[in-house]
Protein backbone atom coordinates (compact mmCIF):
# COMPACT_ATOMS: atom_id res chain seq x y z
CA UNK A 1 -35.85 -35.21 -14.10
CA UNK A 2 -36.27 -38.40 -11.24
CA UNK A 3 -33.60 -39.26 -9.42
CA UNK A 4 -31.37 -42.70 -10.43
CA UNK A 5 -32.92 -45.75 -8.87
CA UNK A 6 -30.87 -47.18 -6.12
CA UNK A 7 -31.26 -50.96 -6.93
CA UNK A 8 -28.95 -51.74 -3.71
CA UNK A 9 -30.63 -54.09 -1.23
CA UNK A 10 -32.65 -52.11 1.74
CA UNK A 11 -30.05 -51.30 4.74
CA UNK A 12 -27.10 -50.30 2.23
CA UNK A 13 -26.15 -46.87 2.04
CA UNK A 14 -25.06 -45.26 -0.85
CA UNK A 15 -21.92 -45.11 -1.97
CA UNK A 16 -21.42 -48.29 -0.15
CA UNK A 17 -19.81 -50.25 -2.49
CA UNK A 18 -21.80 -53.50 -4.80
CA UNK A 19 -22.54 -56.72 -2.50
CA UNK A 20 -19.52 -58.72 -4.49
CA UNK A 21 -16.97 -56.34 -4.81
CA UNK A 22 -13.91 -55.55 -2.43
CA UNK A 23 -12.48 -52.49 -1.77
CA UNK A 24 -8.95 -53.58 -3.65
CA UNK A 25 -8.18 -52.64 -7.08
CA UNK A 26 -6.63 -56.43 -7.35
CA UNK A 27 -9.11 -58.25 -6.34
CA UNK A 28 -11.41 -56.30 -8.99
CA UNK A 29 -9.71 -56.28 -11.59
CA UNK A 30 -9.20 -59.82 -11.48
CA UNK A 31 -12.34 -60.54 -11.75
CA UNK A 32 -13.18 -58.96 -14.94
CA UNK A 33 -10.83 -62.47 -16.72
CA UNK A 34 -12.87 -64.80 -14.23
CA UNK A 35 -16.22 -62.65 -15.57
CA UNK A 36 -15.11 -63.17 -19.22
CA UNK A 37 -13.99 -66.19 -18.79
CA UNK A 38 -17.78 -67.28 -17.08
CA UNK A 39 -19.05 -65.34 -20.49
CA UNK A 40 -16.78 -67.74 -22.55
CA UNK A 41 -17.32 -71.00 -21.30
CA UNK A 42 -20.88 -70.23 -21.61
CA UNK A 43 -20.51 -70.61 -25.10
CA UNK A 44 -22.31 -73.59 -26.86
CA UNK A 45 -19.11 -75.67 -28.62
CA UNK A 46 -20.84 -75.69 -32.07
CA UNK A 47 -21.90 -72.51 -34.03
CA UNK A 48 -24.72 -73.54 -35.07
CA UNK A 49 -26.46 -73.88 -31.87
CA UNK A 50 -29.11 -71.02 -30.76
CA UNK A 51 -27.49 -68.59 -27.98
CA UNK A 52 -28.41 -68.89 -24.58
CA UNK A 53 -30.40 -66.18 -23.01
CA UNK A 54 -27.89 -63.74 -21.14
CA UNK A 55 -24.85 -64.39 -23.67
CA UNK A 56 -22.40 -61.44 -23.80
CA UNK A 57 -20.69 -61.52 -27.07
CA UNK A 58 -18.70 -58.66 -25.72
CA UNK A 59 -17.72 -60.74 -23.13
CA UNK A 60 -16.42 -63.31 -24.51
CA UNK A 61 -14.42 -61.20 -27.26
CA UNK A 62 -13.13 -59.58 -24.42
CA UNK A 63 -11.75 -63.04 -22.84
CA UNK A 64 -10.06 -63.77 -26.32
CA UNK A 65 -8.47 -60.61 -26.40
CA UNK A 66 -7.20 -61.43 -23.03
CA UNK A 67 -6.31 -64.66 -23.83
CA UNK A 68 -4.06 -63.61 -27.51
CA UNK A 69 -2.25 -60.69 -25.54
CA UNK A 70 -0.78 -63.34 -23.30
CA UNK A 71 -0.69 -65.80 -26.18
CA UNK A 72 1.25 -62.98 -27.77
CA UNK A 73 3.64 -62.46 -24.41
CA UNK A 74 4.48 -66.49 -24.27
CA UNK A 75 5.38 -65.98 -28.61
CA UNK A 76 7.25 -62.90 -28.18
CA UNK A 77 10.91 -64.67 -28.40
CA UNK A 78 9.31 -66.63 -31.76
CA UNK A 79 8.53 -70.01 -30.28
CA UNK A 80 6.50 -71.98 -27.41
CA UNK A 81 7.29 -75.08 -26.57
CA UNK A 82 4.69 -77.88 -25.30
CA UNK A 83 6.11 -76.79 -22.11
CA UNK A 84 5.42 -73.33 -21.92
CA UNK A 85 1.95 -74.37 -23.83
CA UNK A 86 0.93 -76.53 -20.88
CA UNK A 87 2.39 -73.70 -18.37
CA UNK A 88 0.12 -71.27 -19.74
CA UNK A 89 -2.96 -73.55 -20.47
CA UNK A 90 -2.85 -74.03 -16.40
CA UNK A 91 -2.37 -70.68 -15.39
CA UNK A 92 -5.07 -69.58 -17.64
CA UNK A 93 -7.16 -71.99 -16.95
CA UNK A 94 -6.34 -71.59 -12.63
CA UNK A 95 -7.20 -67.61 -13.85
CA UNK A 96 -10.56 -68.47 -15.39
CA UNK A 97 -11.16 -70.37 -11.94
CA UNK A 98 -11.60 -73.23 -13.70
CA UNK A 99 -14.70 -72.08 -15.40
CA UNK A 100 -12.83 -72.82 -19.15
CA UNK A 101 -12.44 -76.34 -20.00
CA UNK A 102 -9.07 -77.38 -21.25
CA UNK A 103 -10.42 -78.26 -24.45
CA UNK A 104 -12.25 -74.79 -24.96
CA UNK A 105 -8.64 -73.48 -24.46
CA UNK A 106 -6.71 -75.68 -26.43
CA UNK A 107 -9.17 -74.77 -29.25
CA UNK A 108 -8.50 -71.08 -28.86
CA UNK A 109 -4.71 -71.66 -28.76
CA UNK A 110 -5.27 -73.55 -32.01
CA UNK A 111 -6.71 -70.96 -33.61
CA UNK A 112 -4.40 -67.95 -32.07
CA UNK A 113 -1.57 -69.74 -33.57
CA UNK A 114 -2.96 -69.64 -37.13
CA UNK A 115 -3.60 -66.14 -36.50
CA UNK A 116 -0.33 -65.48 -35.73
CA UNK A 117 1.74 -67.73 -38.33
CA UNK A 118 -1.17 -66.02 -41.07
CA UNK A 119 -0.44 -61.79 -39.66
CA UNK A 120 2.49 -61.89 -37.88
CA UNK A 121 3.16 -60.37 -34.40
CA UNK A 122 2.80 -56.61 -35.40
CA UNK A 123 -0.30 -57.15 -36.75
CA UNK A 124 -1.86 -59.23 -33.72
CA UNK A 125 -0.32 -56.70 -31.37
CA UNK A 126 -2.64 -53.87 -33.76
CA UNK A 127 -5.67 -55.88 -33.26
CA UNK A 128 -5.80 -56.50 -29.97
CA UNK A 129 -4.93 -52.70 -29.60
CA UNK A 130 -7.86 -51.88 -31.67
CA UNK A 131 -10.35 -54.56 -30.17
CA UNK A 132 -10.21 -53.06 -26.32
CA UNK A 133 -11.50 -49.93 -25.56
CA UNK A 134 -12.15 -49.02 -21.63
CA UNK A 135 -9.18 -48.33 -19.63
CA UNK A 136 -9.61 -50.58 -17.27
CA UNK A 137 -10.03 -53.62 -19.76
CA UNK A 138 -6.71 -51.95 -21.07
CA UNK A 139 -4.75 -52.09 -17.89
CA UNK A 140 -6.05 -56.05 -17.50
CA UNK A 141 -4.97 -57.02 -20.51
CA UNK A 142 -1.17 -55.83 -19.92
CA UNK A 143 -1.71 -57.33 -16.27
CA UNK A 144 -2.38 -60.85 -17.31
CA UNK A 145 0.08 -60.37 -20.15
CA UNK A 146 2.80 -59.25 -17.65
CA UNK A 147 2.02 -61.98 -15.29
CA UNK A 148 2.72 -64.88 -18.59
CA UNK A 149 5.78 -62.70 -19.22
CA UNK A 150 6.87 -63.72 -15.38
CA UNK A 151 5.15 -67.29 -15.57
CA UNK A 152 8.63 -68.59 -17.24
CA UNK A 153 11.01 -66.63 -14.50
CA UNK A 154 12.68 -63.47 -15.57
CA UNK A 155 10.85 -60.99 -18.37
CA UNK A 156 12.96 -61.09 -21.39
CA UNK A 157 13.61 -58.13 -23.58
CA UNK A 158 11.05 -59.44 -26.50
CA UNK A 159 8.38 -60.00 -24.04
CA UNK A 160 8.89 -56.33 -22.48
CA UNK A 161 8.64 -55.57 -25.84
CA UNK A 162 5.27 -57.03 -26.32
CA UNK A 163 3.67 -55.22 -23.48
CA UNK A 164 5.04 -51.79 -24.92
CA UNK A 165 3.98 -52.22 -27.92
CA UNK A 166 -0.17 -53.52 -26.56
CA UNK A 167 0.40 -50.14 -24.50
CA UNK A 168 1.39 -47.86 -27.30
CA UNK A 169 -1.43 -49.28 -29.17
CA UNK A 170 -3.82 -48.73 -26.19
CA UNK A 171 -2.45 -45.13 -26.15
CA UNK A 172 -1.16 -45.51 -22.32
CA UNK A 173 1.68 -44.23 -21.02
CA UNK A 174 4.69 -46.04 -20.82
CA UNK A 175 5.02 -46.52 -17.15
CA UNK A 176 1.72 -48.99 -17.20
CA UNK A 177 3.70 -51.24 -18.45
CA UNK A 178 6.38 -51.43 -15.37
CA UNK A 179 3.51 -50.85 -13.13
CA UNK A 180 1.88 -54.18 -14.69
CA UNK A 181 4.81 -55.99 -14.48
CA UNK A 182 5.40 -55.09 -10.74
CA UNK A 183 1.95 -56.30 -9.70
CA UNK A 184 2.73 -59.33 -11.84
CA UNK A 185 5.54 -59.79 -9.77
CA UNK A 186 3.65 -60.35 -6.76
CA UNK A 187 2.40 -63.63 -5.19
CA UNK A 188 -1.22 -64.38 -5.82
CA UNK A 189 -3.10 -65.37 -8.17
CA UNK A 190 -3.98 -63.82 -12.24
């Protein structure tokens, strides 16, 4: 059996970590939206249109799932309001690093809405459980979900509820969910 090939540049040691990643749990994590979100806006607007070469379906159903657990978050105490709607069409898009247009969003909103008037919370809740597998995708979906729960001041009881529930359904324990909220709670960015 050959060893793995080292596909680092020449001078890097390994274990050193990947030219473009820092050593803070943060900073990487928030890069996987800003990855799915490149994925995402990548996306030709009309269905019909041959995919590019190097489109990540998986990517971008990972930046929808991101996108409905916070959509979920800002609907947990039944309604949202044009202002909350442009609130969290900023932040998301500020998230994305501007890499999602407006009207991409607005489009998605659109259609998580119908999803949720059609299925109702609990079943939303189950499929965005279902949809994420790895951990760490896990963990950033609550994250970004905490940090909408925080976008409108104080996290309200429904909202908390929302997050517990995603966990549950992710099979993580409890205490994600505070830990999510606490890094939420700290200045920065999504």
């Amino acid at each position: 059996m050959s060893a793995p090939i080292d596909r680092r540049p020449r001078g890097i040691a390994p274990g050193a970590p990947r030219i473009g990643t820092t050593e803070t749990p943060r900073a990487r994590v928030a890069s996987i939206l800003a990855q799915a979100a490149r994925a995402y806006s990548a996306r030709p607007p009309i269905e019909d249109v041959t995919m590019p070469t190097g489109f990540d379906p998986a990517a971008v159903a990972l930046f929808e799932t991101i996108i409905e657990a916070a959509f979920l978050v800002a609907n947990a105490d039944g309604h949202f309001d044009e202002a909350e709607r442009r609130r969290f069409q900023a932040i998301v898009v500020d998230a994305c690093q501007n890499l999602v247009h407006e009207k991409q969003l607005e489009a998605l909103l659109a259609d998580l809405g119908e999803m949720l008037a059609e299925d109702g919370m609990e079943k939303r809740i189950a499929m965005v459980a279902r949809t994420i597998g790895r951990t760490e995708h896990q963990r950033e979906v609550l994250r970004v979900a905490a940090f909408m729960a925080h976008a409108s001041g104080d996290v309200s009881a429904p909202e908390h509820g929302v997050l517990e529930q995603l966990a549950r359904g992710f099979k993580l324990d409890a205490a994600v969910v505070d830990e999510v909220l606490a890094q939420a709670a700290e200045p920065g960015k999504v």
